[in-house]
PDB file of N, CA and C in Angstrom:
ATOM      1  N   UNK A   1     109.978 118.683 119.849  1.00  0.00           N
ATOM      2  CA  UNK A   1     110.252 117.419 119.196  1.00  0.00           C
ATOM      3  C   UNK A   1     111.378 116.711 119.940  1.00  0.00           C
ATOM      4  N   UNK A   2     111.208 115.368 120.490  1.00  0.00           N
ATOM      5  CA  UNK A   2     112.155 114.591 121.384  1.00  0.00           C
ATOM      6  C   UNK A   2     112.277 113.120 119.879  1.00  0.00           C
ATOM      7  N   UNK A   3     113.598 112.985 119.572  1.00  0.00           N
ATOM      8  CA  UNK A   3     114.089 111.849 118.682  1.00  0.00           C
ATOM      9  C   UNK A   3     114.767 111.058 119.773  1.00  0.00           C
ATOM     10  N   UNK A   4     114.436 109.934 119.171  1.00  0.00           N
ATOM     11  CA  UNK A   4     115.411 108.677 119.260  1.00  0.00           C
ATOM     12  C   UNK A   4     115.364 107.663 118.552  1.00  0.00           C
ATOM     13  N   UNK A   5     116.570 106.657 118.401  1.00  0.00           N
ATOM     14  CA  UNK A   5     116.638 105.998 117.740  1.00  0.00           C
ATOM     15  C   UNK A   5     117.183 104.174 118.221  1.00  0.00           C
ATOM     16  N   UNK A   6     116.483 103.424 117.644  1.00  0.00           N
ATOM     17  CA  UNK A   6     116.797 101.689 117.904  1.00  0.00           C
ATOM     18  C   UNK A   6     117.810 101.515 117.292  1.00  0.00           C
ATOM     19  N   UNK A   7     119.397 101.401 117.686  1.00  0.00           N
ATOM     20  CA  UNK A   7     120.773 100.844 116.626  1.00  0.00           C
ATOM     21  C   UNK A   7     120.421  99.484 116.894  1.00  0.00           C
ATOM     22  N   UNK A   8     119.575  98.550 117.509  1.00  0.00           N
ATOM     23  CA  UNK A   8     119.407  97.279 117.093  1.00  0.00           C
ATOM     24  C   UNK A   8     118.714  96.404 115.983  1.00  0.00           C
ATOM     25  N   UNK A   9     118.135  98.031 115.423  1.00  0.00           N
ATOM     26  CA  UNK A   9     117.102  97.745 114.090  1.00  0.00           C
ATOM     27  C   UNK A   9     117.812  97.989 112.852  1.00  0.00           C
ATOM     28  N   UNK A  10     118.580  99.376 113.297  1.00  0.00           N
ATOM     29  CA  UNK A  10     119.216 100.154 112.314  1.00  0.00           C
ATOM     30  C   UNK A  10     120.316  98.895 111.094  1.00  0.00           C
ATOM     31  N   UNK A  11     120.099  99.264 110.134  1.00  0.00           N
ATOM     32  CA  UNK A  11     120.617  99.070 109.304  1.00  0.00           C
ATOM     33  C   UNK A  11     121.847  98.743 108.022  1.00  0.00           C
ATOM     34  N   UNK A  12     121.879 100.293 108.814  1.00  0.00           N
ATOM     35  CA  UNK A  12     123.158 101.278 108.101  1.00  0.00           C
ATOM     36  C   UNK A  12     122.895 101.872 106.774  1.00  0.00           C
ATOM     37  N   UNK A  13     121.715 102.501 106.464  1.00  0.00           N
ATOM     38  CA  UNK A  13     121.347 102.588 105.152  1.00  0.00           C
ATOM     39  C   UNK A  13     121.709 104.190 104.928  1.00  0.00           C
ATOM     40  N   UNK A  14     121.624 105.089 105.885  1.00  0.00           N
ATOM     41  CA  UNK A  14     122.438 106.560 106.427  1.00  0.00           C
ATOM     42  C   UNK A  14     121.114 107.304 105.542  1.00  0.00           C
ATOM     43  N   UNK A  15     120.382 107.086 105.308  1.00  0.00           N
ATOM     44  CA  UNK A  15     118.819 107.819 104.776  1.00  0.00           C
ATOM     45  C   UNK A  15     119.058 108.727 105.990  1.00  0.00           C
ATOM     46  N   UNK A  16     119.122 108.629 107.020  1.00  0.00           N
ATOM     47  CA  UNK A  16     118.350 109.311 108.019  1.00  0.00           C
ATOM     48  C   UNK A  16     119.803 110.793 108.139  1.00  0.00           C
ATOM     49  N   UNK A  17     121.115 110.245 107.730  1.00  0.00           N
ATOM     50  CA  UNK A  17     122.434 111.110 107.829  1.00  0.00           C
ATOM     51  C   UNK A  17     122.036 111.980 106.319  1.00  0.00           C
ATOM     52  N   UNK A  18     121.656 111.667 105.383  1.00  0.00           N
ATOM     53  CA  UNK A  18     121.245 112.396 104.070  1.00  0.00           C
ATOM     54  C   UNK A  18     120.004 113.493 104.014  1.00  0.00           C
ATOM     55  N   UNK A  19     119.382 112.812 105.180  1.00  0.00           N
ATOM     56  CA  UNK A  19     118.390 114.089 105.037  1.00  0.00           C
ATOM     57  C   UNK A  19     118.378 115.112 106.222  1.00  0.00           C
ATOM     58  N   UNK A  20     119.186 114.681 106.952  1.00  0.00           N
ATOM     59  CA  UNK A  20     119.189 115.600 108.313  1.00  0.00           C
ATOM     60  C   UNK A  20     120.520 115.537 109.263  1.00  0.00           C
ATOM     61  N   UNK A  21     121.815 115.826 108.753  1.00  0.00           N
ATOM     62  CA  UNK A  21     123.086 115.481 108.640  1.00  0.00           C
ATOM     63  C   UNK A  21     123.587 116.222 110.025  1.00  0.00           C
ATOM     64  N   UNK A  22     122.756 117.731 110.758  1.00  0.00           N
ATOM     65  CA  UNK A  22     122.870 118.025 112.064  1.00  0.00           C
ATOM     66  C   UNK A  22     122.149 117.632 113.018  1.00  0.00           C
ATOM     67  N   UNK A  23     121.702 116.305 112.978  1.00  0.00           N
ATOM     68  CA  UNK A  23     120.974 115.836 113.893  1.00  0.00           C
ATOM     69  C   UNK A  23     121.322 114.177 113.660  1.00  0.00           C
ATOM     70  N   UNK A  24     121.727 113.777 112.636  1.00  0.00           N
ATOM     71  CA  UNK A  24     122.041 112.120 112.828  1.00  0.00           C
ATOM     72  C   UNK A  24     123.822 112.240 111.878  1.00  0.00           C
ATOM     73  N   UNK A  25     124.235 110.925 112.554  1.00  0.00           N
ATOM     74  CA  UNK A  25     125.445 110.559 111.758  1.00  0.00           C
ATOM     75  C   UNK A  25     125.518 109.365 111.704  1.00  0.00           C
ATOM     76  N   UNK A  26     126.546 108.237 111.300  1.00  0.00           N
ATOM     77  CA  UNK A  26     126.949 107.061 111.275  1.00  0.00           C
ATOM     78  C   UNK A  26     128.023 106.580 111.968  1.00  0.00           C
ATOM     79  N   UNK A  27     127.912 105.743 113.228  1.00  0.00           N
ATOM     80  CA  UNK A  27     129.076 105.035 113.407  1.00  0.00           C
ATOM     81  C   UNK A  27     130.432 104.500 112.815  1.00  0.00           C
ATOM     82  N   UNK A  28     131.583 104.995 112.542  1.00  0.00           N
ATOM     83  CA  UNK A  28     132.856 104.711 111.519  1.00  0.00           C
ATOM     84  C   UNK A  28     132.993 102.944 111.464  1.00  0.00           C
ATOM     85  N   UNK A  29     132.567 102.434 112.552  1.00  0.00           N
ATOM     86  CA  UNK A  29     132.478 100.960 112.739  1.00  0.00           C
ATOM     87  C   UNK A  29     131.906 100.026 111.844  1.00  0.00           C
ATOM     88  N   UNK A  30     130.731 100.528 111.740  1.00  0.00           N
ATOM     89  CA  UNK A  30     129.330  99.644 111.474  1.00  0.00           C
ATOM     90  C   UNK A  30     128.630 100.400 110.930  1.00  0.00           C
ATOM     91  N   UNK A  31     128.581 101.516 110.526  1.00  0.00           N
ATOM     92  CA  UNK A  31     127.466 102.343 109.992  1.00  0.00           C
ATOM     93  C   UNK A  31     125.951 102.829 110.476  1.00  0.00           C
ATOM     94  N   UNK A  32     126.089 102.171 111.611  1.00  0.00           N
ATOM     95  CA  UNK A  32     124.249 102.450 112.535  1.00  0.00           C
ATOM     96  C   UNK A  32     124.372 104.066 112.757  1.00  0.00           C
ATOM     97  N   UNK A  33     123.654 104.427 113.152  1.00  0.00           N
ATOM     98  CA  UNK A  33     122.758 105.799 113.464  1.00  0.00           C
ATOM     99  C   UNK A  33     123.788 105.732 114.603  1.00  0.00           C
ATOM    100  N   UNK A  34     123.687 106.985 114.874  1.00  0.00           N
ATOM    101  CA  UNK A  34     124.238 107.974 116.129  1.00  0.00           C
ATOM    102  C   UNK A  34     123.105 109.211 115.402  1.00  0.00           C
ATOM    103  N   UNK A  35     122.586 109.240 117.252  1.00  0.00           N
ATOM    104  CA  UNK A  35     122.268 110.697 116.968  1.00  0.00           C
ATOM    105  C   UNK A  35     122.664 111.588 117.695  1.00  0.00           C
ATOM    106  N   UNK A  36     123.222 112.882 116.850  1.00  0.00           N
ATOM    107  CA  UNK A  36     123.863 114.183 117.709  1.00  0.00           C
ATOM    108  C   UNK A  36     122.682 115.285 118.285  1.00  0.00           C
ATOM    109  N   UNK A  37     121.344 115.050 117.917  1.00  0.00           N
ATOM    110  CA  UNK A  37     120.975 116.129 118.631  1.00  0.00           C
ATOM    111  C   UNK A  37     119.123 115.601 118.996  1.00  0.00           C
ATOM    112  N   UNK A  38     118.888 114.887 120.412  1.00  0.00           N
ATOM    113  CA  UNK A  38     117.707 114.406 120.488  1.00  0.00           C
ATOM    114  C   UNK A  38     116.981 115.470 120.354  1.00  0.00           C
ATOM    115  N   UNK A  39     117.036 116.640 120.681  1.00  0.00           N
ATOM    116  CA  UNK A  39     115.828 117.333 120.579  1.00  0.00           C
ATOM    117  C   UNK A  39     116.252 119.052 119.774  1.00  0.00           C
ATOM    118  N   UNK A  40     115.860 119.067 118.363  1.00  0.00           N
ATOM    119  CA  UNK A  40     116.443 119.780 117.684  1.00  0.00           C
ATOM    120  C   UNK A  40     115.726 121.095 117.054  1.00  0.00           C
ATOM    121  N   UNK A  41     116.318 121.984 116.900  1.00  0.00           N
ATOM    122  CA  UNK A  41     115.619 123.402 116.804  1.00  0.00           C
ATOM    123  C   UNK A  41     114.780 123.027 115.693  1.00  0.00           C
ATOM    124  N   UNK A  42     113.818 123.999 115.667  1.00  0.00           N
ATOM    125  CA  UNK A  42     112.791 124.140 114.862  1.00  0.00           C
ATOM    126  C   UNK A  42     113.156 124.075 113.638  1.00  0.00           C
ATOM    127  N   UNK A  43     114.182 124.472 112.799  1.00  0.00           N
ATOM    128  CA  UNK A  43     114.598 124.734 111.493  1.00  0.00           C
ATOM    129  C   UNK A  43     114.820 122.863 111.266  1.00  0.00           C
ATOM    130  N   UNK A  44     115.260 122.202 112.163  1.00  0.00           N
ATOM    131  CA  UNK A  44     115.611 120.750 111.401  1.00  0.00           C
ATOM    132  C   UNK A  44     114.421 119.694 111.604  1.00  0.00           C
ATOM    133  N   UNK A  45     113.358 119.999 112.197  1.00  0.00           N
ATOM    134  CA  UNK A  45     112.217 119.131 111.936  1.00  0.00           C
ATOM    135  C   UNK A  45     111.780 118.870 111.348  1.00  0.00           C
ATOM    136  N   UNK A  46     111.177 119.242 110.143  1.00  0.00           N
ATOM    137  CA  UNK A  46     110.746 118.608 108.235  1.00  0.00           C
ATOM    138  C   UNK A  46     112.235 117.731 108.216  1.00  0.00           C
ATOM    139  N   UNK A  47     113.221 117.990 108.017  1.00  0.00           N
ATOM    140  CA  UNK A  47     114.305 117.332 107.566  1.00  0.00           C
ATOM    141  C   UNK A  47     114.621 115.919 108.489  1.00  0.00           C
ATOM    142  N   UNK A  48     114.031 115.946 110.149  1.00  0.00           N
ATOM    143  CA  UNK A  48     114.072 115.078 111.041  1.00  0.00           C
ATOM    144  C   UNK A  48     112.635 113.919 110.391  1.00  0.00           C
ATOM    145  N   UNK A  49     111.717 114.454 110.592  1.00  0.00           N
ATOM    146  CA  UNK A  49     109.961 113.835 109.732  1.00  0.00           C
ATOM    147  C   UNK A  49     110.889 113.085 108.356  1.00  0.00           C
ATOM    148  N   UNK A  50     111.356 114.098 107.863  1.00  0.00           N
ATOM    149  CA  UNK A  50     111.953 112.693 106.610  1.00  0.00           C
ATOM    150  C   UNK A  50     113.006 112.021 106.660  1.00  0.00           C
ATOM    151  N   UNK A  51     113.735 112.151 108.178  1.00  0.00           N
ATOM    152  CA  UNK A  51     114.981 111.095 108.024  1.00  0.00           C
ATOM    153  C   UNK A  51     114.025 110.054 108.528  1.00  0.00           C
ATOM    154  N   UNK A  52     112.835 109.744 109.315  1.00  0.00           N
ATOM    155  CA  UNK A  52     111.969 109.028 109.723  1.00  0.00           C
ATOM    156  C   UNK A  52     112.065 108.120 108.768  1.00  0.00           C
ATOM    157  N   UNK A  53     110.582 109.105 107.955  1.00  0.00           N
ATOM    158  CA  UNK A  53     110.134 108.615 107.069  1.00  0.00           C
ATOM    159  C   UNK A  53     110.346 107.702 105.545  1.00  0.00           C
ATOM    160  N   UNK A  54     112.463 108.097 105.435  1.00  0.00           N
ATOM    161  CA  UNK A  54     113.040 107.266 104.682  1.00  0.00           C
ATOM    162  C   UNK A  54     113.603 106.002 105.432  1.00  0.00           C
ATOM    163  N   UNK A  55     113.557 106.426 106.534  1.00  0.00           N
ATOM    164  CA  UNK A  55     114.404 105.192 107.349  1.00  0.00           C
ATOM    165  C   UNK A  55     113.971 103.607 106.739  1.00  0.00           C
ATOM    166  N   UNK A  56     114.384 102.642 106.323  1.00  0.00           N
ATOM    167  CA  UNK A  56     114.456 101.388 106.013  1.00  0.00           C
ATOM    168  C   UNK A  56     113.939 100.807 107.158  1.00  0.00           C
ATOM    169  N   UNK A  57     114.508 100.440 108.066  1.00  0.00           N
ATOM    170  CA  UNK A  57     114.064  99.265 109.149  1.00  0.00           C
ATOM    171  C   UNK A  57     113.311 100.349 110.707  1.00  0.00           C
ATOM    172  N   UNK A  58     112.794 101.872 110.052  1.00  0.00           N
ATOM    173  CA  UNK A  58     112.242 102.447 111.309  1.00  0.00           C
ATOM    174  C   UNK A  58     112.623 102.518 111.984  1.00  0.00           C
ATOM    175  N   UNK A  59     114.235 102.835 112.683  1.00  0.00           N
ATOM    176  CA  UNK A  59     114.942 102.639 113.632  1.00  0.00           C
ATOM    177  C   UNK A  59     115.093 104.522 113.978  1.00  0.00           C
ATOM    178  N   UNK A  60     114.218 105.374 113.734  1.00  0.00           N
ATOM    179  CA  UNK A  60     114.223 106.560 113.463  1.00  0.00           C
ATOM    180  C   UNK A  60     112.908 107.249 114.407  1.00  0.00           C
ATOM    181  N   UNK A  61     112.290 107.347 115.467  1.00  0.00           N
ATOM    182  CA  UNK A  61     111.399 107.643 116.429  1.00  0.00           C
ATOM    183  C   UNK A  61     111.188 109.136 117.080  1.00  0.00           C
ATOM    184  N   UNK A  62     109.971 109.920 116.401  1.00  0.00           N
ATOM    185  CA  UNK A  62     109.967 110.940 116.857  1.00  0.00           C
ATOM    186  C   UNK A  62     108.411 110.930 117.956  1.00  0.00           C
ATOM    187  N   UNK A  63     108.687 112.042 118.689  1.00  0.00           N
ATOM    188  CA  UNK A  63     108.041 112.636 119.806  1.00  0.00           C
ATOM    189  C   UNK A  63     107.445 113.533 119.503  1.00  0.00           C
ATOM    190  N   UNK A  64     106.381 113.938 118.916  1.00  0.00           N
ATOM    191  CA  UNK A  64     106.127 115.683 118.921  1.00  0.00           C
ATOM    192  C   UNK A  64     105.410 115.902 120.063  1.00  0.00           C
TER     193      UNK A  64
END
């Protein structure tokens, strides 16, 4: 699984930091996505599929 993410879409709604908190965070600035881990062990993928899948403006892009 390869993630990435659009901070020009992003939001700041942190759906994606609530469901998968070792793999995304929030900028202290502005609140957009940072992600800490593009390509993440097996144990955080369901939790990666639903930071997606809650994401608001889709700024949340996976690879399988």
């Amino acid at each position: 699984m390869k993630i990435s993410t659009t901070e020009d879409t992003c939001v700041a709604a942190g759906q994606c930091v609530l469901s998968a908190q070792n793999v995304f965070a929030q900028r202290a600035e502005d609140g957009k996505v940072q992600l800490l881990d593009d390509d993440p062990p097996a144990a955080e993928h369901e939790l990666v599929r639903e930071a997606a899948d809650f994401c608001p403006s889709a700024s949340v892009h996976i690879d399988e």
